[in-house]
PDB file of N, CA and C in Angstrom:
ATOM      1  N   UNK A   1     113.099  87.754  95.638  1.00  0.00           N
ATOM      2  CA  UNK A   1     112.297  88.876  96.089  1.00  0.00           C
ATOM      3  C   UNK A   1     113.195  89.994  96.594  1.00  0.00           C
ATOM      4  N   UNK A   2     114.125  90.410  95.669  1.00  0.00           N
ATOM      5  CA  UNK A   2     114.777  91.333  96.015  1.00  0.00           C
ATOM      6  C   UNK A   2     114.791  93.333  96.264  1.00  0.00           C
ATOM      7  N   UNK A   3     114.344  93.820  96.993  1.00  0.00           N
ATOM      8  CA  UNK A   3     113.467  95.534  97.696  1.00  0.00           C
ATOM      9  C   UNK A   3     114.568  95.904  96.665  1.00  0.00           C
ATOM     10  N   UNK A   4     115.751  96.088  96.440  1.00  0.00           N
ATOM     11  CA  UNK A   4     116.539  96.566  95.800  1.00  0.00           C
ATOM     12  C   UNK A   4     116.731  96.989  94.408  1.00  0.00           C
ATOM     13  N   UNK A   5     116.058  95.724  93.817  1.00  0.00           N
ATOM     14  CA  UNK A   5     116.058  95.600  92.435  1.00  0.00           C
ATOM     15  C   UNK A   5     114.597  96.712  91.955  1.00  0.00           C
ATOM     16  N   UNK A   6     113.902  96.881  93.220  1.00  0.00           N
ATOM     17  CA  UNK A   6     112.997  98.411  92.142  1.00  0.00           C
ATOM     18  C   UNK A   6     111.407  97.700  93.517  1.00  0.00           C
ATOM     19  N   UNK A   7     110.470  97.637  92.812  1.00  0.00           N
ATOM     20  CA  UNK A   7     109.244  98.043  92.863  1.00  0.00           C
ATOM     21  C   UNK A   7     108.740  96.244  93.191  1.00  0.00           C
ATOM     22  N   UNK A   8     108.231  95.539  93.725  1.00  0.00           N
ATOM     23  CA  UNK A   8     108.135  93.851  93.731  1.00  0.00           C
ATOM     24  C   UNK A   8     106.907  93.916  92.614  1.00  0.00           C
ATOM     25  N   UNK A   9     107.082  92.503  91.866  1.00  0.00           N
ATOM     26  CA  UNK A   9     106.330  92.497  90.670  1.00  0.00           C
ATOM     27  C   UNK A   9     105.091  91.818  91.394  1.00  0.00           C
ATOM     28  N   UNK A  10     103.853  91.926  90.500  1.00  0.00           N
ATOM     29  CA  UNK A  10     102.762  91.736  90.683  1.00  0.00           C
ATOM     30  C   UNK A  10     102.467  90.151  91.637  1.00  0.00           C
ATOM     31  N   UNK A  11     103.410  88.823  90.985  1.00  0.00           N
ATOM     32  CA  UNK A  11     103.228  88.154  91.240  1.00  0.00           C
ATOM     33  C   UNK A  11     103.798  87.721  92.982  1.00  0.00           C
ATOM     34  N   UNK A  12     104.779  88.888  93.140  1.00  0.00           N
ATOM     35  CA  UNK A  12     105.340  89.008  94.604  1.00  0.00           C
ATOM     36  C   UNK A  12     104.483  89.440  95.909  1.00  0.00           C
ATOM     37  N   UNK A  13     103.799  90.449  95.290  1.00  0.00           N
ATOM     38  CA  UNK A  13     102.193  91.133  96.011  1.00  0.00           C
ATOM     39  C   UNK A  13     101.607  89.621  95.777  1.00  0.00           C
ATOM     40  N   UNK A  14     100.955  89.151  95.012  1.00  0.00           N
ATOM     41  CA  UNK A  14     100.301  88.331  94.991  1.00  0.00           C
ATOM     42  C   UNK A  14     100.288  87.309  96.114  1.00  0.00           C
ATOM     43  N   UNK A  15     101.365  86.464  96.026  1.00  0.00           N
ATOM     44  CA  UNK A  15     102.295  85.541  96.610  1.00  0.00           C
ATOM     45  C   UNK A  15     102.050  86.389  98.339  1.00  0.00           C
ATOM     46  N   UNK A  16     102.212  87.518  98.732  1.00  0.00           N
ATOM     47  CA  UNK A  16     102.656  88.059 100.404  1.00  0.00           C
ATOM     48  C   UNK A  16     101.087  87.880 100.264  1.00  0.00           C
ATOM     49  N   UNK A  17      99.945  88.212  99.528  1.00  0.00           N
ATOM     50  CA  UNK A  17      98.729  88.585  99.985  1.00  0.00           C
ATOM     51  C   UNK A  17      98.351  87.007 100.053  1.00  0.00           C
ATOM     52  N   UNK A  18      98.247  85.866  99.792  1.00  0.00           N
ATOM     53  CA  UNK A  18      97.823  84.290  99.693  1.00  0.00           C
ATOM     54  C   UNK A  18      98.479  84.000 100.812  1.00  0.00           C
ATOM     55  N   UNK A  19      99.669  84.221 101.446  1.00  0.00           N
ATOM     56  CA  UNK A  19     100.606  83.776 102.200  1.00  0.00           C
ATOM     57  C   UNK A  19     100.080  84.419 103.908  1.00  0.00           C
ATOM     58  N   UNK A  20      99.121  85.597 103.674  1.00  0.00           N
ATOM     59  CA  UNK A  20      98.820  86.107 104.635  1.00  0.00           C
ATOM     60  C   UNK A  20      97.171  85.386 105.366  1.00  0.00           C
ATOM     61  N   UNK A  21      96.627  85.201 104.007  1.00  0.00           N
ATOM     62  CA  UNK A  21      95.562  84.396 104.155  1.00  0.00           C
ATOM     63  C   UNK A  21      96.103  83.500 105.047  1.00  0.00           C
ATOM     64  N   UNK A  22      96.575  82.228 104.125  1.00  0.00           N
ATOM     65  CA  UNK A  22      97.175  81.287 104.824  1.00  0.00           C
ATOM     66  C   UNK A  22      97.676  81.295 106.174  1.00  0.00           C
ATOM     67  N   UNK A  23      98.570  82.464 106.674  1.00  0.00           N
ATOM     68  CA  UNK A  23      98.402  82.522 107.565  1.00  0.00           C
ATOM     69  C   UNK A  23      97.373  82.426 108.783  1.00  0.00           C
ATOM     70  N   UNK A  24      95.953  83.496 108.349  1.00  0.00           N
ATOM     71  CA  UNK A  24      95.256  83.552 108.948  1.00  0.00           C
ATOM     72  C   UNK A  24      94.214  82.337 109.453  1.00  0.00           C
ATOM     73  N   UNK A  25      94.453  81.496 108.335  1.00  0.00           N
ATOM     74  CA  UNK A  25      93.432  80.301 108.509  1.00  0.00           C
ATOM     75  C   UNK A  25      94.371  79.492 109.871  1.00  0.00           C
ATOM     76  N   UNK A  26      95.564  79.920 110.222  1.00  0.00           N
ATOM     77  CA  UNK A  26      96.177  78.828 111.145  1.00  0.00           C
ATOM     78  C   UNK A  26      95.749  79.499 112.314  1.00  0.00           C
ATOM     79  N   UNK A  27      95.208  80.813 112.421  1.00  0.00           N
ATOM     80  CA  UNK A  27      95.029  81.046 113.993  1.00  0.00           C
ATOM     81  C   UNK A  27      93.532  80.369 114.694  1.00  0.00           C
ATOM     82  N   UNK A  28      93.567  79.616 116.059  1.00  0.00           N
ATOM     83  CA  UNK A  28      92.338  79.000 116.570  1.00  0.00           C
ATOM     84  C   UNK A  28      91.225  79.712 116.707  1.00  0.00           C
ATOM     85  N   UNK A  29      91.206  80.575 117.497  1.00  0.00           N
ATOM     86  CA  UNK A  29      90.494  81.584 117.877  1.00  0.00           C
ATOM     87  C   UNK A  29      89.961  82.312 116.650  1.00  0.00           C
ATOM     88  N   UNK A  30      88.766  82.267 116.995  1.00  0.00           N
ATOM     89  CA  UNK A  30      87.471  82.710 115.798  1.00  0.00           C
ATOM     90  C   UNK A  30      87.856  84.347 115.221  1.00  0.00           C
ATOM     91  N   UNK A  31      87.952  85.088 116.031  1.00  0.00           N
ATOM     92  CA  UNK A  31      88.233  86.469 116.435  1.00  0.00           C
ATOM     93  C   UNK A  31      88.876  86.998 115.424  1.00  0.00           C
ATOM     94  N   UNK A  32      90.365  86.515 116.178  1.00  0.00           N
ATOM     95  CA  UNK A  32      91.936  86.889 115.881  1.00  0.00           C
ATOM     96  C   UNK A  32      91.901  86.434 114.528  1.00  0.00           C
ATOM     97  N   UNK A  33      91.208  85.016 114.096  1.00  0.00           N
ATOM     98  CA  UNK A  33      91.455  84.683 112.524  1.00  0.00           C
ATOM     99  C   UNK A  33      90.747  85.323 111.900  1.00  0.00           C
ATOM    100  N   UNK A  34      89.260  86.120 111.799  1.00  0.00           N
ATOM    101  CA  UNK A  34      88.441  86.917 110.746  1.00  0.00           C
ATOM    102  C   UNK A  34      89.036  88.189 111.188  1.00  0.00           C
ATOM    103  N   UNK A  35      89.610  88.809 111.904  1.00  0.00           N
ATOM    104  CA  UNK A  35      89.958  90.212 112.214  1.00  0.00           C
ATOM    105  C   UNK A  35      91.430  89.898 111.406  1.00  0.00           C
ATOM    106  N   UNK A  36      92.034  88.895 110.953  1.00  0.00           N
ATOM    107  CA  UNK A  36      93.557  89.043 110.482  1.00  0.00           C
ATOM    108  C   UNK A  36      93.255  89.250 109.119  1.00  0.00           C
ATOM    109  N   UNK A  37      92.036  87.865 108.336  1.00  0.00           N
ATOM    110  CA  UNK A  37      91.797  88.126 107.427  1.00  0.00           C
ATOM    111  C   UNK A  37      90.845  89.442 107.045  1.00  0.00           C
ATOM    112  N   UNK A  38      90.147  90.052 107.537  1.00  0.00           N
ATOM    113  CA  UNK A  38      89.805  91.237 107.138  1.00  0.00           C
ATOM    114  C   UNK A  38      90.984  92.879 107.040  1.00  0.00           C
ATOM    115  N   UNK A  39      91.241  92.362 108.152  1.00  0.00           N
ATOM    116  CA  UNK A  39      92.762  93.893 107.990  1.00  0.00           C
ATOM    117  C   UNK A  39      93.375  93.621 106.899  1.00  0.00           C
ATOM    118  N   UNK A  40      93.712  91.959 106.698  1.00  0.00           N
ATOM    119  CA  UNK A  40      94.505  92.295 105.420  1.00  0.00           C
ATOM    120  C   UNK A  40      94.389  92.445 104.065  1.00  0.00           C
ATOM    121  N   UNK A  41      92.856  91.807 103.843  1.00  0.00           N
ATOM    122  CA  UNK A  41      92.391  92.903 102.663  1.00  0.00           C
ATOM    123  C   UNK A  41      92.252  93.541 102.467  1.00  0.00           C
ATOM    124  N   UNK A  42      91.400  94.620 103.889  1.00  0.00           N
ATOM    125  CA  UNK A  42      91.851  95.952 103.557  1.00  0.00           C
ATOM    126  C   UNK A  42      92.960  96.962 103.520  1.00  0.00           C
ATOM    127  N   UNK A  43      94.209  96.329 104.095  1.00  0.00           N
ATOM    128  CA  UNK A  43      95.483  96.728 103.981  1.00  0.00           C
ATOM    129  C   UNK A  43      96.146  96.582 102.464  1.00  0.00           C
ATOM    130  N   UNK A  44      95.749  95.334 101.733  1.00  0.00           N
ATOM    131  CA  UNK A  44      95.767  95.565 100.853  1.00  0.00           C
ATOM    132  C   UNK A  44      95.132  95.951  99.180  1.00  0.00           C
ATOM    133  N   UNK A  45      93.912  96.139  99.733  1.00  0.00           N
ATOM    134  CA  UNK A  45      92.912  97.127  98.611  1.00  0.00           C
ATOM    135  C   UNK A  45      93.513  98.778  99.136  1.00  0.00           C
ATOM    136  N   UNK A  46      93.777  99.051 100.465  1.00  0.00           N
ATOM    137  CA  UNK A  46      94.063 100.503 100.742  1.00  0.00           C
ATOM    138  C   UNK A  46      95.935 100.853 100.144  1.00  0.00           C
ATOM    139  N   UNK A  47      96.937  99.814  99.329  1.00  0.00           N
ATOM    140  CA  UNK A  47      97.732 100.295  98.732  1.00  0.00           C
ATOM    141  C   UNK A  47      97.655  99.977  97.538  1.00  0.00           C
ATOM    142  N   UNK A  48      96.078  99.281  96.997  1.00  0.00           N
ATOM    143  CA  UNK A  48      96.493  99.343  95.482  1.00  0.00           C
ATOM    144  C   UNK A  48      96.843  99.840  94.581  1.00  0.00           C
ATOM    145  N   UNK A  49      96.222 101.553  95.040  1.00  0.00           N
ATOM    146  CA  UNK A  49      96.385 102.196  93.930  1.00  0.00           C
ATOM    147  C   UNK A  49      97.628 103.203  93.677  1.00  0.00           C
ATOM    148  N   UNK A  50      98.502 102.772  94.642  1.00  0.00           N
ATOM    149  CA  UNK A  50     100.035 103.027  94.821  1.00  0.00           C
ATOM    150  C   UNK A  50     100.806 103.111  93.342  1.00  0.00           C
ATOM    151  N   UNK A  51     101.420 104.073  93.348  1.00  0.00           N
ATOM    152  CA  UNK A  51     102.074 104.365  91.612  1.00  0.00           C
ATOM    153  C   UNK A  51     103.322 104.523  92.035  1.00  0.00           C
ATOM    154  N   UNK A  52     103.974 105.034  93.173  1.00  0.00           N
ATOM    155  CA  UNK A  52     105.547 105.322  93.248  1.00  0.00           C
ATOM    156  C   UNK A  52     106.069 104.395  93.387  1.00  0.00           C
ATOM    157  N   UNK A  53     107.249 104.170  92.665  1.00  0.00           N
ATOM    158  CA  UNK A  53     107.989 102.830  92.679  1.00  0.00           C
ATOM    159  C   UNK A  53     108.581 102.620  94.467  1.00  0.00           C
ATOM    160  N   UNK A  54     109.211 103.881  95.039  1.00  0.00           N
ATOM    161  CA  UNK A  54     109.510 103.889  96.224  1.00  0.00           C
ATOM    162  C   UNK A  54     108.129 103.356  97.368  1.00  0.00           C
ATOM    163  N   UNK A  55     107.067 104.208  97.399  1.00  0.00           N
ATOM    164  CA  UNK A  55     105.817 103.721  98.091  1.00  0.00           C
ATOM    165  C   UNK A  55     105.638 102.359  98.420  1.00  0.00           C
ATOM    166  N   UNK A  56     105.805 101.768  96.673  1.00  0.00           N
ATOM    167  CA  UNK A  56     105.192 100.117  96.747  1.00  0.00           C
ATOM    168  C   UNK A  56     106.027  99.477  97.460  1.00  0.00           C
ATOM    169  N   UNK A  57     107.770  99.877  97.121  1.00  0.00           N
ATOM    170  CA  UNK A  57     108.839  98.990  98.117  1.00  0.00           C
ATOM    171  C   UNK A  57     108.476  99.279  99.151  1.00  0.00           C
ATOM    172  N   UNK A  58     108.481 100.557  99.722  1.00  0.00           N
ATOM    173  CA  UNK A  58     107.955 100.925 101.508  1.00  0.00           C
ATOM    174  C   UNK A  58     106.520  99.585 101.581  1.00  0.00           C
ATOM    175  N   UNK A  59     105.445 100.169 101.090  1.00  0.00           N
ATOM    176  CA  UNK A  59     104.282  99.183 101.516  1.00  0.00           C
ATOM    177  C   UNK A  59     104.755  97.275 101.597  1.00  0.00           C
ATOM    178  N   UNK A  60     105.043  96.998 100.416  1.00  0.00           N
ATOM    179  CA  UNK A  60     105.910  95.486 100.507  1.00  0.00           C
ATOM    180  C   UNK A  60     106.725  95.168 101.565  1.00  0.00           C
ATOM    181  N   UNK A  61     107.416  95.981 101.694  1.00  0.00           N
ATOM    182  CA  UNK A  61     108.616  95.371 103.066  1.00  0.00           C
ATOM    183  C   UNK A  61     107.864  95.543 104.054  1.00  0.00           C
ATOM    184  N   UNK A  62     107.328  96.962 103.810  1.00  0.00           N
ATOM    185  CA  UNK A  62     106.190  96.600 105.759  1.00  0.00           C
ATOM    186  C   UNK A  62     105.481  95.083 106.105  1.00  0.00           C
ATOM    187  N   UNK A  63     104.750  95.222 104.989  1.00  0.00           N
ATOM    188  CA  UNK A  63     103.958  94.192 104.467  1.00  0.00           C
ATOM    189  C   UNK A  63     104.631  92.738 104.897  1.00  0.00           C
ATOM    190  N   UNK A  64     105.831  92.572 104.531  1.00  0.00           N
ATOM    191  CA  UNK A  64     106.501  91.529 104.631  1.00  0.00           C
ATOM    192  C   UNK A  64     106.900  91.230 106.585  1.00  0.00           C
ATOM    193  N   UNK A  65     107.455  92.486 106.727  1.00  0.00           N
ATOM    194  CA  UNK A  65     107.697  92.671 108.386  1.00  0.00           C
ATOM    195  C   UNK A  65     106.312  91.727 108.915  1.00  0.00           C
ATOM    196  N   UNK A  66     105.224  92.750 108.327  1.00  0.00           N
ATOM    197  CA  UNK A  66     103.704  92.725 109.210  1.00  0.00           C
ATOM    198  C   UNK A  66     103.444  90.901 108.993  1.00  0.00           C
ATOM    199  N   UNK A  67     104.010  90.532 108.347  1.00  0.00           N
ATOM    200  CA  UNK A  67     103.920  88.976 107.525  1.00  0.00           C
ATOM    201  C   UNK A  67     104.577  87.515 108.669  1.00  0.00           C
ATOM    202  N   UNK A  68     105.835  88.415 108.860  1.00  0.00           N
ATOM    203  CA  UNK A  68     106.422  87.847 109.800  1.00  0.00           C
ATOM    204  C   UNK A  68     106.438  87.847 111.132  1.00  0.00           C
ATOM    205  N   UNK A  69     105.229  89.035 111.440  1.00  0.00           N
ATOM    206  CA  UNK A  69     104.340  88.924 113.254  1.00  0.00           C
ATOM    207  C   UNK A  69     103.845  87.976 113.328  1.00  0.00           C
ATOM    208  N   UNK A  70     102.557  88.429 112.424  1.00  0.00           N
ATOM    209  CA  UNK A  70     101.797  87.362 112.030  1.00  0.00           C
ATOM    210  C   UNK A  70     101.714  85.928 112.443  1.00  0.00           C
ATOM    211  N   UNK A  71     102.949  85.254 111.311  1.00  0.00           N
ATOM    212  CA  UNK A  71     103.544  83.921 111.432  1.00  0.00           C
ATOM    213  C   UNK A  71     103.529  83.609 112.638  1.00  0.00           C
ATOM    214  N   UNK A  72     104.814  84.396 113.495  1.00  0.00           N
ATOM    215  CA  UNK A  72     105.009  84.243 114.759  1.00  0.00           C
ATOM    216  C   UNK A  72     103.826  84.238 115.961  1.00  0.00           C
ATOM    217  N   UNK A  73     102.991  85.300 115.781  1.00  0.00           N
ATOM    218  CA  UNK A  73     101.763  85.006 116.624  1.00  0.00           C
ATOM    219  C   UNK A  73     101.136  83.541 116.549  1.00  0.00           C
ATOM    220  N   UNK A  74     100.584  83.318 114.751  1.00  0.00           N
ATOM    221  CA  UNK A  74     100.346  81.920 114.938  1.00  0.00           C
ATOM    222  C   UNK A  74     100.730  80.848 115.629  1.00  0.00           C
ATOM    223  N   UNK A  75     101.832  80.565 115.496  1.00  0.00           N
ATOM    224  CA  UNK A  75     102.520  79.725 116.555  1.00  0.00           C
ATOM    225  C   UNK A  75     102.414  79.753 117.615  1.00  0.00           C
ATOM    226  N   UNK A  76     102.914  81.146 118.563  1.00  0.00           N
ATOM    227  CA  UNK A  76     102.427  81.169 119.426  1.00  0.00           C
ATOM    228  C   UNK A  76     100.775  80.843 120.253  1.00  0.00           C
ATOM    229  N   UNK A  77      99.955  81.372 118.688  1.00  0.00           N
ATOM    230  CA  UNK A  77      98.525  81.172 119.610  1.00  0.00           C
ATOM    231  C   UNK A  77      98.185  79.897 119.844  1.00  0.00           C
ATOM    232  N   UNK A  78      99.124  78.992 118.778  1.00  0.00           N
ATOM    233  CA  UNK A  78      98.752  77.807 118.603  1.00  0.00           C
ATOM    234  C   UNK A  78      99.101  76.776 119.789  1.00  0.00           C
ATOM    235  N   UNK A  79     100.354  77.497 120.412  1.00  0.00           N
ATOM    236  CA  UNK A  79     100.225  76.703 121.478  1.00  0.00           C
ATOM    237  C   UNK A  79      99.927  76.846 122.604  1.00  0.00           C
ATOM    238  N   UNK A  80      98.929  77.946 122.938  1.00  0.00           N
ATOM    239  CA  UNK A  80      98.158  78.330 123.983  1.00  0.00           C
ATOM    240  C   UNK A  80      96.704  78.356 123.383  1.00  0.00           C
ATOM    241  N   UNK A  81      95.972  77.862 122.795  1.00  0.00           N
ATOM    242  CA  UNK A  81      95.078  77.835 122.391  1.00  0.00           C
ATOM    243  C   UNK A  81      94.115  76.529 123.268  1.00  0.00           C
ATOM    244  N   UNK A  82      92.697  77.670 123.299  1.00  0.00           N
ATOM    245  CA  UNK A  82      91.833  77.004 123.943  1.00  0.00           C
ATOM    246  C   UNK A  82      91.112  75.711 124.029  1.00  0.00           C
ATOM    247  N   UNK A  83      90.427  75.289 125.034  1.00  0.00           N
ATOM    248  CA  UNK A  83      90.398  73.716 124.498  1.00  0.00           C
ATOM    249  C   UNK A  83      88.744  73.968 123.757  1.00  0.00           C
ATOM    250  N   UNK A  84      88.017  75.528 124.467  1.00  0.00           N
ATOM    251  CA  UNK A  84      86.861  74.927 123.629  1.00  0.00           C
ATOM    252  C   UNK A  84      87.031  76.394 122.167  1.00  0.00           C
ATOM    253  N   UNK A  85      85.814  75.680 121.419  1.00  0.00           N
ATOM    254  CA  UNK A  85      85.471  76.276 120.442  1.00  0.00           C
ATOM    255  C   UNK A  85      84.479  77.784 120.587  1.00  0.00           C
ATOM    256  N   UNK A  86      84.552  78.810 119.398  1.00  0.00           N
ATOM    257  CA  UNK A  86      83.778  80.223 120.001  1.00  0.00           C
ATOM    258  C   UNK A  86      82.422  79.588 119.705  1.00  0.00           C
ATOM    259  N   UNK A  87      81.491  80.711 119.812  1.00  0.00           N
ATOM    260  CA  UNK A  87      80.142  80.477 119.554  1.00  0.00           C
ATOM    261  C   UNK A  87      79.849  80.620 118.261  1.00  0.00           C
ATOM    262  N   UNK A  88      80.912  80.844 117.547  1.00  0.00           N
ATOM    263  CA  UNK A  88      80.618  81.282 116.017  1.00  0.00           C
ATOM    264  C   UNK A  88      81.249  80.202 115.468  1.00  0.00           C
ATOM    265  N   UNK A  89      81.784  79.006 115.756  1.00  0.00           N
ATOM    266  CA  UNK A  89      82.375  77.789 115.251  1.00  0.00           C
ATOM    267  C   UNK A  89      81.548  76.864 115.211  1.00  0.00           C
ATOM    268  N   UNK A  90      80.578  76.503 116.378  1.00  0.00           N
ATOM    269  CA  UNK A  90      80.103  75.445 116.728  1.00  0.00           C
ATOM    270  C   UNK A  90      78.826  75.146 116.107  1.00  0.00           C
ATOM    271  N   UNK A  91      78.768  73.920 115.477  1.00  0.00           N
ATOM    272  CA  UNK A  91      77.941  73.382 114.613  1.00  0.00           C
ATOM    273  C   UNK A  91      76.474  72.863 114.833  1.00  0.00           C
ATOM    274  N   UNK A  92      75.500  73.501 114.608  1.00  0.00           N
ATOM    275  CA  UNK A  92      74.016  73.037 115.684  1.00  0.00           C
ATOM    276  C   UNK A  92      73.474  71.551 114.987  1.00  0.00           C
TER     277      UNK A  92
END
């Protein structure tokens, strides 16, 4: 996945956008996990239609940065995470 070599190919977008999901499914908290997965679809439907080879590297590496909060939050939330469940989890 090299920024250097030009523009990241389709399957590289692909790959950061599944990877972000994934991410999101690890956070506990009801909230923080549908607010991660919603920003980041719309973060990434709002650079699809990106044509400059420079743009897409800018958007990707952010992307990648924004990838690696992320991660790190997870963890973190994970180990301060609450003992109960939201009201939007719990099963009647």
């Amino acid at each position: 996945m090299s920024i250097a070599a030009g523009a990241p190919s389709r399957a590289e977008v692909l790959t950061l956008f599944r990877s972000f999901l994934r991410v999101a499914r690890k956070f506990t908290d009801y909230n923080i996990r549908e607010y991660t997965k919603r920003r980041t679809i719309d973060a990434f439907r709002q650079n699809r239609n990106l044509t400059d080879p420079s743009a897409i590297s800018a958007a990707f590496s952010d992307g990648k940065a924004q990838f690696e909060v992320a991660n790190r939050q997870a963890v973190v939330y994970s180990l301060y995470a609450p003992k109960l469940k939201s009201v939007m989890e719990v099963q009647k």
